[in-house]
Protein backbone atom coordinates (compact mmCIF):
# COMPACT_ATOMS: atom_id res chain seq x y z
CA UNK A 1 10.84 -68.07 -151.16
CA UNK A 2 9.16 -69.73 -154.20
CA UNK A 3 12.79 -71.53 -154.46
CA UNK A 4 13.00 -72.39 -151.50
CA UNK A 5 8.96 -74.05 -151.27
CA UNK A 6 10.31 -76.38 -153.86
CA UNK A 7 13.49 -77.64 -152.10
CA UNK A 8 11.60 -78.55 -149.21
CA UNK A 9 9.06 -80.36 -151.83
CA UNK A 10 11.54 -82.12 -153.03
CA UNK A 11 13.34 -83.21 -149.81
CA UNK A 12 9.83 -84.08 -148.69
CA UNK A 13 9.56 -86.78 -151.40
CA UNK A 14 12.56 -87.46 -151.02
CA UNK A 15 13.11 -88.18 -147.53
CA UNK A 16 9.15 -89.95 -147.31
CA UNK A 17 10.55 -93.37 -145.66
CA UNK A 18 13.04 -91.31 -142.89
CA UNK A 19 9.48 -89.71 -142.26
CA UNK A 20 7.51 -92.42 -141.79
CA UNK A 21 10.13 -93.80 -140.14
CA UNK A 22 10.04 -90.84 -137.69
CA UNK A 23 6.43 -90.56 -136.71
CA UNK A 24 6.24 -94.47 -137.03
CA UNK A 25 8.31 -93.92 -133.54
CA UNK A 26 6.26 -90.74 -132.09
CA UNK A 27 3.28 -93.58 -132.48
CA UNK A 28 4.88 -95.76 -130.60
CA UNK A 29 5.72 -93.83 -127.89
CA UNK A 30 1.91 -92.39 -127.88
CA UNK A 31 0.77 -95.88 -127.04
CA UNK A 32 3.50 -96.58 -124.34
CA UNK A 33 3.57 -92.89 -123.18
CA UNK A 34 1.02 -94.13 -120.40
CA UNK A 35 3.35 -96.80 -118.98
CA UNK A 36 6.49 -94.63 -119.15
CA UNK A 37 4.48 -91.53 -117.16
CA UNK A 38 3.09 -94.41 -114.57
CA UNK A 39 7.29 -95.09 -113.41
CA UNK A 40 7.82 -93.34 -110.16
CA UNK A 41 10.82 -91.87 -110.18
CA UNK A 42 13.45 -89.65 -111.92
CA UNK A 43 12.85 -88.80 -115.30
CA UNK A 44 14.80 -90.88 -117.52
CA UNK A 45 14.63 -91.28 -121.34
CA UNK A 46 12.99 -94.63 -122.16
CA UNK A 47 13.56 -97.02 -125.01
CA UNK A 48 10.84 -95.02 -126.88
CA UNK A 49 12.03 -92.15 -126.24
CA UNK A 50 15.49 -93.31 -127.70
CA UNK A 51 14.16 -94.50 -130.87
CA UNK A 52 12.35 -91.19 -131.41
CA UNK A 53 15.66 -89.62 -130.77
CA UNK A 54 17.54 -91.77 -132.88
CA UNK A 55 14.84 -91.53 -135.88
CA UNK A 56 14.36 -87.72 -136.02
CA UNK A 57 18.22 -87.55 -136.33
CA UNK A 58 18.85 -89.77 -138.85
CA UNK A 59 16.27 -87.91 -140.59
CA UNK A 60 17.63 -84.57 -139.82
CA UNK A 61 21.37 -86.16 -140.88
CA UNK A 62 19.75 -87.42 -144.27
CA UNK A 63 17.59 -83.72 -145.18
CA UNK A 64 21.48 -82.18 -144.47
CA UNK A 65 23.24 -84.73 -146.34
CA UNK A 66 20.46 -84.40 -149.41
CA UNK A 67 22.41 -81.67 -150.43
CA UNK A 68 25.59 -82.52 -148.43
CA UNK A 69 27.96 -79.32 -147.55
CA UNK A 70 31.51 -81.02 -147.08
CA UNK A 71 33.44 -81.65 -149.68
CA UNK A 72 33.52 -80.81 -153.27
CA UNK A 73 32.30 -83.26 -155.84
CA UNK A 74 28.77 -82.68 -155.04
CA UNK A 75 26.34 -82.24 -157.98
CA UNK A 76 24.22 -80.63 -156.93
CA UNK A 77 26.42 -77.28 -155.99
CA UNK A 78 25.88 -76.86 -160.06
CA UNK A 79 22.52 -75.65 -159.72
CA UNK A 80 21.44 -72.28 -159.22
CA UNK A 81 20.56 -72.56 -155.51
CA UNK A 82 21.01 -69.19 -153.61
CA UNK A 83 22.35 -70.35 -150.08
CA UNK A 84 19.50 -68.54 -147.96
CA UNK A 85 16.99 -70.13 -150.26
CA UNK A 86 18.62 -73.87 -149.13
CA UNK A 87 19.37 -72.88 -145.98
CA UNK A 88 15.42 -71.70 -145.02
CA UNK A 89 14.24 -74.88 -147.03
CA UNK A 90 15.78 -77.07 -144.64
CA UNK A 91 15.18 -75.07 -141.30
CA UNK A 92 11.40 -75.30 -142.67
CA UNK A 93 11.55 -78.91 -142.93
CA UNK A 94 13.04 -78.98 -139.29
CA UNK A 95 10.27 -77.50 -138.07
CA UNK A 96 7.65 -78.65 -140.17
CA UNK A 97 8.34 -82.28 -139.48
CA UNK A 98 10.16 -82.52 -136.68
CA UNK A 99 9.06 -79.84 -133.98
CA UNK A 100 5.14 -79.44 -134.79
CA UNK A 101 4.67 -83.37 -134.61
CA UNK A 102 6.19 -83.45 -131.11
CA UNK A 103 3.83 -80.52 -130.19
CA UNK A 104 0.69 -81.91 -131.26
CA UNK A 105 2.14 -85.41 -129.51
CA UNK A 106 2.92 -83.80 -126.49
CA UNK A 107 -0.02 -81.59 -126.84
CA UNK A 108 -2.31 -84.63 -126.76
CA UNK A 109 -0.98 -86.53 -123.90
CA UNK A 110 -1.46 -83.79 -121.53
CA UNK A 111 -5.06 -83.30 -122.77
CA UNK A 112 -5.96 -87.28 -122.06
CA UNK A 113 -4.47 -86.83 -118.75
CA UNK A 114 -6.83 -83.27 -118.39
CA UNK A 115 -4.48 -80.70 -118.61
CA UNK A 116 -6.00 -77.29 -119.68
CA UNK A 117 -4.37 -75.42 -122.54
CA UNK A 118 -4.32 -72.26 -120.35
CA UNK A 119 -1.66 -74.07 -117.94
CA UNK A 120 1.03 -75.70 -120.45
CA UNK A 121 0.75 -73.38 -123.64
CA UNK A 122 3.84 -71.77 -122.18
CA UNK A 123 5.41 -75.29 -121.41
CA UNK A 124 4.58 -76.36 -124.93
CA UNK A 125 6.09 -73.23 -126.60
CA UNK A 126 9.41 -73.72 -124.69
CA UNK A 127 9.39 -77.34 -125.25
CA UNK A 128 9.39 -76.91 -129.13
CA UNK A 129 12.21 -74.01 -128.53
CA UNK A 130 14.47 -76.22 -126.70
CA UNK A 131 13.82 -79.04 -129.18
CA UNK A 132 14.75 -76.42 -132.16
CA UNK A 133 17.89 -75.59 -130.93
CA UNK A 134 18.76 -79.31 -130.19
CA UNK A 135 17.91 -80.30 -133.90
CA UNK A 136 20.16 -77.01 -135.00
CA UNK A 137 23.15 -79.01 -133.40
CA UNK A 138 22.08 -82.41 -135.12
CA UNK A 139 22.00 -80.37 -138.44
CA UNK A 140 25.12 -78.50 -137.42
CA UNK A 141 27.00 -82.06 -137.43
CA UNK A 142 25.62 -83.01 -140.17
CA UNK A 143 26.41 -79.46 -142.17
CA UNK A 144 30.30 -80.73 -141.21
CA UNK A 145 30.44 -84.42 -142.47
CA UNK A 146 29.81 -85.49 -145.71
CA UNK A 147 27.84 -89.00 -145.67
CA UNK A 148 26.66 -91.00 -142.16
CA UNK A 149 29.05 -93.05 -141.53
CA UNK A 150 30.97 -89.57 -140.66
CA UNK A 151 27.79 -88.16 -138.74
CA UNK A 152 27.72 -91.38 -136.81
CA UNK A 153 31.10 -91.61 -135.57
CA UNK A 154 31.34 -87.68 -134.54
CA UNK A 155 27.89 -88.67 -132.70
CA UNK A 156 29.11 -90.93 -130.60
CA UNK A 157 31.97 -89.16 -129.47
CA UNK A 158 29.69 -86.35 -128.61
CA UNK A 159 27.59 -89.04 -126.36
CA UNK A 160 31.04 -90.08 -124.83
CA UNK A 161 31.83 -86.64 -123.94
CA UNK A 162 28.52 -86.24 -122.76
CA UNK A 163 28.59 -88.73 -120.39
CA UNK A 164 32.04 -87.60 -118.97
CA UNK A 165 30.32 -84.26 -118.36
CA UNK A 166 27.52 -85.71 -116.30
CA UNK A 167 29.71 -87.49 -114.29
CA UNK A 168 31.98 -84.65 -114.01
CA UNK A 169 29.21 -82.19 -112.82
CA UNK A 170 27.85 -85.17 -110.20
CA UNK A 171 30.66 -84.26 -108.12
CA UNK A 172 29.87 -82.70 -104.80
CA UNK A 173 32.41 -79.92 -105.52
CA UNK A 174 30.97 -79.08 -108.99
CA UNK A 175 26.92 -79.52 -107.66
CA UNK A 176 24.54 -76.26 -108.13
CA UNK A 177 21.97 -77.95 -106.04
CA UNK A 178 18.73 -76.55 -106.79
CA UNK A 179 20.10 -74.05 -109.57
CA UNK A 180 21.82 -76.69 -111.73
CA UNK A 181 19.06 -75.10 -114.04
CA UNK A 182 21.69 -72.18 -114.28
CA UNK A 183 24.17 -74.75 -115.76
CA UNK A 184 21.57 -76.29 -118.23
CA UNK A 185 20.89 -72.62 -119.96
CA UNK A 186 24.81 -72.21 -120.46
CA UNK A 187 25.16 -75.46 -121.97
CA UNK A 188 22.06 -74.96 -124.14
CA UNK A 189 22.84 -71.26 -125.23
CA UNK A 190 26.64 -72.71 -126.07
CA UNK A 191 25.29 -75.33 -127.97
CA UNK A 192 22.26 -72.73 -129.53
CA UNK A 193 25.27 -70.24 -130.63
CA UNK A 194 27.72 -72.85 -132.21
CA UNK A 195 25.06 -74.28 -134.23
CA UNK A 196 24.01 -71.21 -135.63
CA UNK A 197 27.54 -70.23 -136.61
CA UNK A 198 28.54 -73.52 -138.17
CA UNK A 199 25.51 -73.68 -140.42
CA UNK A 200 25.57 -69.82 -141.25
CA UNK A 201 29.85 -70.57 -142.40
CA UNK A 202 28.58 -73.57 -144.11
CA UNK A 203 25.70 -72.75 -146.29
CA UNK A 204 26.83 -69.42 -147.44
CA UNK A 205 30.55 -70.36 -148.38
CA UNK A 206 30.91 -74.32 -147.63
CA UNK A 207 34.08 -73.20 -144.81
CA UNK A 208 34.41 -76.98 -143.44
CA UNK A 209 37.62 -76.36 -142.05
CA UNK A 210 36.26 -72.76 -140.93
CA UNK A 211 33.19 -74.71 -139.39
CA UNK A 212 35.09 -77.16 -137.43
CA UNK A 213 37.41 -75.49 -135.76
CA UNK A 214 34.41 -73.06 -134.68
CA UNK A 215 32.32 -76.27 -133.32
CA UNK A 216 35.73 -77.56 -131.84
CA UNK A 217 36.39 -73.76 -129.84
CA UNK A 218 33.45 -72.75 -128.69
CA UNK A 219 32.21 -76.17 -127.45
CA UNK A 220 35.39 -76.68 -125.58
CA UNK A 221 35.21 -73.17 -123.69
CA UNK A 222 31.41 -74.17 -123.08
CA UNK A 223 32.35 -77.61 -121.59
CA UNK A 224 34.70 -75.84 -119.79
CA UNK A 225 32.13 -73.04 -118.45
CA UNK A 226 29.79 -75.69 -118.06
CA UNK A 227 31.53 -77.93 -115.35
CA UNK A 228 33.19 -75.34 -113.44
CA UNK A 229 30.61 -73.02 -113.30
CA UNK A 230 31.24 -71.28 -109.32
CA UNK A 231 28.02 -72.76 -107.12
CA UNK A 232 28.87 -68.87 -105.72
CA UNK A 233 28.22 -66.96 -108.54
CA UNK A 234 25.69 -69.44 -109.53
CA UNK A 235 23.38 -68.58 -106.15
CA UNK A 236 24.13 -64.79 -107.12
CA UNK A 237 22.27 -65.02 -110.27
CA UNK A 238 19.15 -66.92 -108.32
CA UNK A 239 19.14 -63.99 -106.00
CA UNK A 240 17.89 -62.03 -108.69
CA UNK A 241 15.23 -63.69 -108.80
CA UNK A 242 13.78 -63.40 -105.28
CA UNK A 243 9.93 -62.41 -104.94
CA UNK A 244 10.24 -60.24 -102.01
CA UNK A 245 13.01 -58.15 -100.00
CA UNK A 246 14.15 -60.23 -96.92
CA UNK A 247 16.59 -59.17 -93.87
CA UNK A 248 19.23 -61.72 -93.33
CA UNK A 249 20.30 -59.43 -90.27
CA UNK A 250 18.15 -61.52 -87.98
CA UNK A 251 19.34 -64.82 -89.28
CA UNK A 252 21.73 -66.19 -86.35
CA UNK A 253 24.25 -70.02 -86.74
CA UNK A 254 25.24 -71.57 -83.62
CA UNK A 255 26.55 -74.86 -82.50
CA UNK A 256 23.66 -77.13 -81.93
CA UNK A 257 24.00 -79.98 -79.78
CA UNK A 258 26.86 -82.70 -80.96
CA UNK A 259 25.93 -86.90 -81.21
CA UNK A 260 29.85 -87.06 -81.60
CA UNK A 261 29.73 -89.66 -78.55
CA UNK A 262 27.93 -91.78 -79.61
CA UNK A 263 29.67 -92.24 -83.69
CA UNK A 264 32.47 -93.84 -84.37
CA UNK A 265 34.21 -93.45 -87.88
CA UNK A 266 34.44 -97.04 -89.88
CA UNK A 267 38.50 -96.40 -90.15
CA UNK A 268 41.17 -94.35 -90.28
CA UNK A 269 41.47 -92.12 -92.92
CA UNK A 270 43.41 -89.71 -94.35
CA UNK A 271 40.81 -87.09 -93.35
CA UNK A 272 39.26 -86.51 -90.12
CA UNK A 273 35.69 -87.23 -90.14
CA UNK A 274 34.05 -84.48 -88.78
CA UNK A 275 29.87 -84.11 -87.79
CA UNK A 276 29.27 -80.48 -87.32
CA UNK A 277 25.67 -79.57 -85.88
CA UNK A 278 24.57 -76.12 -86.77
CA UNK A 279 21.18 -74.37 -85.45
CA UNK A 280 20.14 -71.75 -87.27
CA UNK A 281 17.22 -69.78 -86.00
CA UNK A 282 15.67 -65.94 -86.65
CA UNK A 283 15.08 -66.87 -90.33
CA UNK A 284 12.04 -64.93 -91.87
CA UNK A 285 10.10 -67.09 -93.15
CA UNK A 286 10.33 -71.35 -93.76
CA UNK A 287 13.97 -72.07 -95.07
CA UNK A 288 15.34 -74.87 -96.93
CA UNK A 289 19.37 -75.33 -96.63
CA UNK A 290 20.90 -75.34 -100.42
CA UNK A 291 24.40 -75.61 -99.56
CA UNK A 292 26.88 -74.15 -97.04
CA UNK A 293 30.85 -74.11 -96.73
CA UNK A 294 32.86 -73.88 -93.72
CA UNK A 295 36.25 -72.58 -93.19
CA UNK A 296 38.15 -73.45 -89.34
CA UNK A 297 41.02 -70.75 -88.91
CA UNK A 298 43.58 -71.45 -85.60
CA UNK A 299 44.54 -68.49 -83.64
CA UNK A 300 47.89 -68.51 -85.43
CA UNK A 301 46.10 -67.53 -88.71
CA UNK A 302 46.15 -71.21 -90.10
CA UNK A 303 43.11 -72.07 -92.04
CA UNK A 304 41.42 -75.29 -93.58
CA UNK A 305 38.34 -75.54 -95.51
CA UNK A 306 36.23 -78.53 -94.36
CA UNK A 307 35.19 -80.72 -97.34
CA UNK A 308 31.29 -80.58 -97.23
CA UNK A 309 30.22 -84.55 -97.81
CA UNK A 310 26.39 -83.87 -97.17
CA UNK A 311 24.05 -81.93 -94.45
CA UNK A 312 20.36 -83.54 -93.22
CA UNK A 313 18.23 -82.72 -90.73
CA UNK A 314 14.43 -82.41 -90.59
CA UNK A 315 12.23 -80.20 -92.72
CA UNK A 316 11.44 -76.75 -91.40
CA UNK A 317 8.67 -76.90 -92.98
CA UNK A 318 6.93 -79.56 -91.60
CA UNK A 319 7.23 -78.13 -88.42
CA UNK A 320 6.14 -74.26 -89.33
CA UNK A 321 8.97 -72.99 -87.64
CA UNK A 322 11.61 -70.97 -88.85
CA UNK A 323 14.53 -72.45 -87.32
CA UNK A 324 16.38 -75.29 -88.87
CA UNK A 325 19.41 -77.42 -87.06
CA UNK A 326 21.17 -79.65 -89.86
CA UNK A 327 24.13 -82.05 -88.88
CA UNK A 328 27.06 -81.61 -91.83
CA UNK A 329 28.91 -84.85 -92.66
CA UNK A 330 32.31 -83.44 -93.48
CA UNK A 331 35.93 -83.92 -93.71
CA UNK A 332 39.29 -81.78 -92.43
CA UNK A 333 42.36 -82.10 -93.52
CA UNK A 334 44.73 -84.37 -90.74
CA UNK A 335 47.76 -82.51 -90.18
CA UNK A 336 45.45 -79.65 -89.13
CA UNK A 337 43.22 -81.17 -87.01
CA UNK A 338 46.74 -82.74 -85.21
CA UNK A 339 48.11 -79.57 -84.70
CA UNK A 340 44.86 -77.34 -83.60
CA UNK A 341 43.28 -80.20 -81.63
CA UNK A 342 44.09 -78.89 -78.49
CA UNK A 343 43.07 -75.22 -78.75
CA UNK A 344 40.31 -73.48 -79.91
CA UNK A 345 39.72 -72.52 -83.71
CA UNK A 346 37.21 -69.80 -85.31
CA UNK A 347 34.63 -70.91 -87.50
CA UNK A 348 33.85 -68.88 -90.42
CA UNK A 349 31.00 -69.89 -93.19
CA UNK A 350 28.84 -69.17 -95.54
CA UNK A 351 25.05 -70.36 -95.79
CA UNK A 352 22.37 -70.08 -98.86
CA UNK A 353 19.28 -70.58 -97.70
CA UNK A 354 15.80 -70.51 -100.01
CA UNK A 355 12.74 -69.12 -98.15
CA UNK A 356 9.19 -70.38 -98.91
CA UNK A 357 6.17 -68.34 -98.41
CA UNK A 358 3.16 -67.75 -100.25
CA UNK A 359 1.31 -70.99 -98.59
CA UNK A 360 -2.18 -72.40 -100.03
CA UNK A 361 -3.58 -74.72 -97.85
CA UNK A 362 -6.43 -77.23 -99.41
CA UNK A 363 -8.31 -79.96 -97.44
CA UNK A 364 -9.13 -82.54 -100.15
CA UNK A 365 -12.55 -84.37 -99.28
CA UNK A 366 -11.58 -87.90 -100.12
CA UNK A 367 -15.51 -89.66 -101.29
CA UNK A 368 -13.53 -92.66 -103.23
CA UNK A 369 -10.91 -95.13 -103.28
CA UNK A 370 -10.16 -93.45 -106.48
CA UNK A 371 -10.50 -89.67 -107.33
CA UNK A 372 -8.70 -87.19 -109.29
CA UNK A 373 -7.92 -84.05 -107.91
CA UNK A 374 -6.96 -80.48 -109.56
CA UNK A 375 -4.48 -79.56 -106.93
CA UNK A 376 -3.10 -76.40 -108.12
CA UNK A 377 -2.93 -75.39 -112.31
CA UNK A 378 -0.17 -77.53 -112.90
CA UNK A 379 -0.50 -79.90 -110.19
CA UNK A 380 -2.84 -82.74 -111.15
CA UNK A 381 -3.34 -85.33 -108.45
CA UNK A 382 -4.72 -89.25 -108.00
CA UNK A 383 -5.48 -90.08 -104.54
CA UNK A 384 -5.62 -94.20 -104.81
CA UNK A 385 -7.00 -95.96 -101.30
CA UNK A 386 -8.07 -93.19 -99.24
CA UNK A 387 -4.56 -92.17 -98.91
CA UNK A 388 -1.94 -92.59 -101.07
CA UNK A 389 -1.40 -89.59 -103.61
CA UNK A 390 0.09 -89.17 -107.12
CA UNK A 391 0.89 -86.22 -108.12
CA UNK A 392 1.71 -85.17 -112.06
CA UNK A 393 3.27 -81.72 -113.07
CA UNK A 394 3.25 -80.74 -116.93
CA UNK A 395 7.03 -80.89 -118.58
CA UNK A 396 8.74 -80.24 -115.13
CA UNK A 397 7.95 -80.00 -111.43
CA UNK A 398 6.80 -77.10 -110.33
CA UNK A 399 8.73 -74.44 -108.41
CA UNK A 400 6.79 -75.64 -104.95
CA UNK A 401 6.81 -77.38 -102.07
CA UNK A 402 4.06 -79.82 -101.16
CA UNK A 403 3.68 -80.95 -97.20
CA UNK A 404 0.65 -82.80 -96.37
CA UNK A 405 -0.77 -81.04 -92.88
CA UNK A 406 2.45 -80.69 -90.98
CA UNK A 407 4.39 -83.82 -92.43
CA UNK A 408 6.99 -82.76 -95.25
CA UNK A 409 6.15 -84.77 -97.93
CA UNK A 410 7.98 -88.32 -97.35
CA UNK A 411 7.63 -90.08 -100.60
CA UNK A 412 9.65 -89.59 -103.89
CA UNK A 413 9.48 -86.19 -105.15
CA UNK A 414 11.58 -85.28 -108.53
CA UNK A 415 14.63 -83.07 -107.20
CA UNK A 416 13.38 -79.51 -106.59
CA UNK A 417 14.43 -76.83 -109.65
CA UNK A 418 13.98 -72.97 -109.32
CA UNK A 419 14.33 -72.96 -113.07
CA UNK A 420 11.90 -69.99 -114.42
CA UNK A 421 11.34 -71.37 -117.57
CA UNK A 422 8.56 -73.44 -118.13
CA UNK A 423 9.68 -76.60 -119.41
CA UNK A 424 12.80 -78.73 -119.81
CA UNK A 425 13.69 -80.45 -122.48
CA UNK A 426 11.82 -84.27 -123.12
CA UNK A 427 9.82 -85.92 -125.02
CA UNK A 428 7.06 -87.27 -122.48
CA UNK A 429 5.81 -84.09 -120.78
CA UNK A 430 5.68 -85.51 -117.32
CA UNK A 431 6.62 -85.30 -114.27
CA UNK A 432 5.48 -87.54 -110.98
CA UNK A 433 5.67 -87.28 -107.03
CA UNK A 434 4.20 -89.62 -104.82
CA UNK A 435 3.28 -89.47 -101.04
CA UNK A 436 1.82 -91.54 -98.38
CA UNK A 437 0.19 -88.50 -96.74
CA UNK A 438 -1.42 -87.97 -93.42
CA UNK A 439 -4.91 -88.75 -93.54
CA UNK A 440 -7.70 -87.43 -90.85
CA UNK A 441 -10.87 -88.92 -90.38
CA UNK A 442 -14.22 -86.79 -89.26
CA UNK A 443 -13.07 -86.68 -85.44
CA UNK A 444 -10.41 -84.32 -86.64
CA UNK A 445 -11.91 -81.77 -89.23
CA UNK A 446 -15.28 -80.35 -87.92
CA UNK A 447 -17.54 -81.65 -90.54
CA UNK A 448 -20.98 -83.91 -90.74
CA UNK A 449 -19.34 -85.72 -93.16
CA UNK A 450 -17.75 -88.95 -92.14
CA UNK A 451 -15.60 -89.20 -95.18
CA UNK A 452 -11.69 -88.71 -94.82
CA UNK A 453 -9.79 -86.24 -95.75
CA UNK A 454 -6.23 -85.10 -96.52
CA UNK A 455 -4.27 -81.68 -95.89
CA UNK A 456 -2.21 -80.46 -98.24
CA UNK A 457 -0.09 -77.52 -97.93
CA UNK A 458 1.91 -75.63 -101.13
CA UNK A 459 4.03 -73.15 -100.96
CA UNK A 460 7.02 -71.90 -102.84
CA UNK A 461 10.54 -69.90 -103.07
CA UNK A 462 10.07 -66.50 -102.37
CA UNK A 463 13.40 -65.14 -101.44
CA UNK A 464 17.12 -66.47 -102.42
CA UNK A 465 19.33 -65.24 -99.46
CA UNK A 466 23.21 -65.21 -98.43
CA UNK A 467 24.09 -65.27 -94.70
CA UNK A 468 28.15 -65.43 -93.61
CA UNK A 469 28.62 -66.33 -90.25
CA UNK A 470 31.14 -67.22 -87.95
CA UNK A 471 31.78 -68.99 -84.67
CA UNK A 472 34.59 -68.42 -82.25
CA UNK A 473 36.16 -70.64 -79.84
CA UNK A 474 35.28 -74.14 -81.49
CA UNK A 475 36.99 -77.12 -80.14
CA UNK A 476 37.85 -79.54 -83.14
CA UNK A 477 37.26 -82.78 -80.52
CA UNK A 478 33.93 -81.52 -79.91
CA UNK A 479 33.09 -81.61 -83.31
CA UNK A 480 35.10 -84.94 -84.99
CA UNK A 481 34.31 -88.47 -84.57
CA UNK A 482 36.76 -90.62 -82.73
CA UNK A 483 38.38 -94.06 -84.93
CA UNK A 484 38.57 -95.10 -81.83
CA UNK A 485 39.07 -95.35 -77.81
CA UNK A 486 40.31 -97.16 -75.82
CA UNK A 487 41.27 -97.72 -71.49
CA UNK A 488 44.71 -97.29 -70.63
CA UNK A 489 46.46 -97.19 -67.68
CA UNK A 490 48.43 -94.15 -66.80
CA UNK A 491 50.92 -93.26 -63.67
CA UNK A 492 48.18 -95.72 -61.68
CA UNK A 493 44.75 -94.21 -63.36
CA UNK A 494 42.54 -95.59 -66.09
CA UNK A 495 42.48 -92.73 -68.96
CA UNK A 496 40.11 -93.19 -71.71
CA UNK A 497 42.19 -92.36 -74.63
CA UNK A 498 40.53 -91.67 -77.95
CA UNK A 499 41.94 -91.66 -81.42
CA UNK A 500 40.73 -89.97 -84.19
């Protein structure tokens, strides 16, 4: 231990202008933190948040490359450094001067905005984690190049790749919906385990070839598991988290009414457009639609999958109700449609519904154009001109849902996560929802005072729940929106004739 106290001494002095270099950026973003958290909308690193980024790992690439591991020329593999001595010195420095600044800086933002301690310690904890394992892979690049210029270019091929992959996973056929959290631990423990084995094959026997082909495997079969990870398998593992037992016996789909009349597709495509209403009533409790897919099978045994585009429809929350009718925008394959158009097909599906329960109802008494309000522990809320209402969660949104009386919310919300960690990983440890919320005056609420107020009601997931279904005798010209029509005359008569 004592050798390893005075390698990190010496990297210390060292590496003193990468440091100041370091928190000379955490500074800056302290004084702009205030304008970044003010941005409604989804989080997004800033330019502060980039230079932080970009200083902590050039300081991380020049601790590695101090006492660089590729290669063989280096002098200072003639001293008598025992490898667990060099390798603790650095992890020290890592989280010496890299993690515990970020948790004192992001430690002191949430107490100027009033946070307690009692409601992010767990946040902050996780935050620091995540941030760890993230510099492990910056040191883990490092470990495998010998100067910068090296550690730069494989950098930027990682950022290329990166990008690929969030396109890739954009897709509606590779979307998790509200358990892309699911996708975000793979990647993470990938990236956690790879790190740890390069820097364990590098420090105790300098294997750079060993190391590389490690990093090259096992972030390749992650990328891999990381894209294609089944949205089936992915709502399987959510189950498992429900709060409470819940029958999806009860839980009936029908055809709900069709607007297919009055649409008419923009051209014709390869695809049939196709607008399929669904009603689905006899759910216990208030659900929220995740995702659904649909398979059409003809009486011959012929089947087609449609391709799911997107599905709205109002909130049944706002209503209190637990039915929920959603139109699906989706596609079937042509020569399908053209050959099962004129008999009936079975409908066969799948829905994964969330169920909220659990709901807190709070009447805030609005006394100024201004106010702060505590709305739950990690809920802190801004109500600006009577009416309008910010709302900011610590590190991440909250697993809830917030309606306001019985109007979902109908601002900007950040996208809805059943993660059950605490935090995900950033550097500002924000999150913000607006709403324009319904506001009643003293005529409403019975109450002397004649000062407004506002209803707010939270509640949150309680139960993760698969329902198949299926729906026979379903006529595909019901259901798919006509290219066009058109009157012709036939044998004397005017037929309307209608393409699709």
């Amino acid at each position: 231990m004592q050798q390893a106290w005075q390698i990190l001494r010496k990297d210390g002095f060292y590496l003193r202008r990468e440091i100041a270099l370091y928190f000379g950026t955490l500074v800056a973003a302290w004084y702009l933190g205030p304008f970044h958290a003010w941005w409604l909308g989804p989080y997004e690193p800033g330019i502060t948040e980039m230079l932080v980024m970009i200083a902590g790992a050039f300081l991380i690439s020049r601790l590695i490359h101090a006492d660089a591991l590729a290669g063989d020329r280096q002098f200072w593999i003639t001293r008598p450094y025992r490898w667990t001595s060099l390798l603790a010195a650095k992890l020290l420095f890592i989280v010496a001067l890299i993690d515990l600044p970020v948790l004192f800086f992001q430690w002191f933002m949430l107490s100027r905005e009033a946070f307690s301690f009692s409601s992010i310690w767990r946040g902050l904890l996780w935050e620091q984690f995540l941030i760890f394992g993230m510099s492990l892979l910056v040191a883990a690049f490092a470990a495998m190049t010998a100067g910068l210029v090296s550690f730069a270019a494989i950098v930027i091929v990682a950022e290329v790749v990166l990008a690929g992959i969030s396109r890739a996973v954009k897709l509606p056929e590779h979307s998790l919906h509200s358990s892309e959290w699911l996708r975000g631990a793979l990647g993470f423990t990938v990236v956690l385990v790879m790190s740890v084995v390069v820097l364990f094959l590098q420090y105790r026997g300098r294997h750079t070839g060993a190391s590389r082909r490690s990093a090259f495997y096992l972030l390749a079969a992650g990328i891999l598991g990381y894209i294609f990870v089944p949205w089936h398998a992915a709502f399987g593992i959510q189950g498992f988290f429900s709060k409470q037992p819940v029958d999806a016996s009860s839980i009936r789909v029908s055809l709900g009414a069709s607007n297919v009349k009055w649409a008419l597709a923009m051209n014709r495509q390869k695809q049939v457009q196709i607008a399929l209403p669904l009603a689905i009533t006899g759910v216990p409790g208030l659900p929220r639609l995740e995702t659904l897919e649909v398979l059409l099978r003809s009486a011959n045994g012929r089947e087609a999958r449609l391709k799911l585009n997107r599905f709205f429809g109002p909130s049944p929350r706002a209503s209190g109700s637990g039915n929920l009718v959603v139109s699906v925008d989706s596609e079937l394959d042509r020569d399908f449609f053209d050959a099962e158009r004129a008999s009936a097909v079975a409908l066969r599906g799948t829905l994964f519904l969330t169920i909220f329960g659990n709901a807190q109802n709070h009447t805030i008494l609005v006394t100024q154009s201004t106010m702060t309000v505590n709305l739950t522990d990690r809920l802190r809320c801004d109500v600006f001109h009577y009416s309008n209402l910010y709302c900011d969660s610590a590190f991440r949104w909250p697993n809830q849902s917030i309606d306001m009386g019985l109007v979902a919310w109908p601002g900007y919300s950040p996208a809805m996560s059943y993660s059950p960690f605490p935090a995900s990983l950033r550097l500002f440890p924000f999150e913000r929802g607006w709403v324009m919320p319904l506001v009643k005056g003293p005529n409403d609420i019975p109450s002397p005072d004649p000062n407004r107020y506002i209803e707010v009601r939270v509640t949150e997931p309680v139960a993760y729940i698969r329902r198949d279904f299926e729906i026979p005798d379903v006529h595909l010209t019901d259901i798919a929106i006509p290219w066009r029509s058109q009157s012709v005359t036939r044998g004397g008569k005017s037929v309307l004739e209608i393409e699709y």
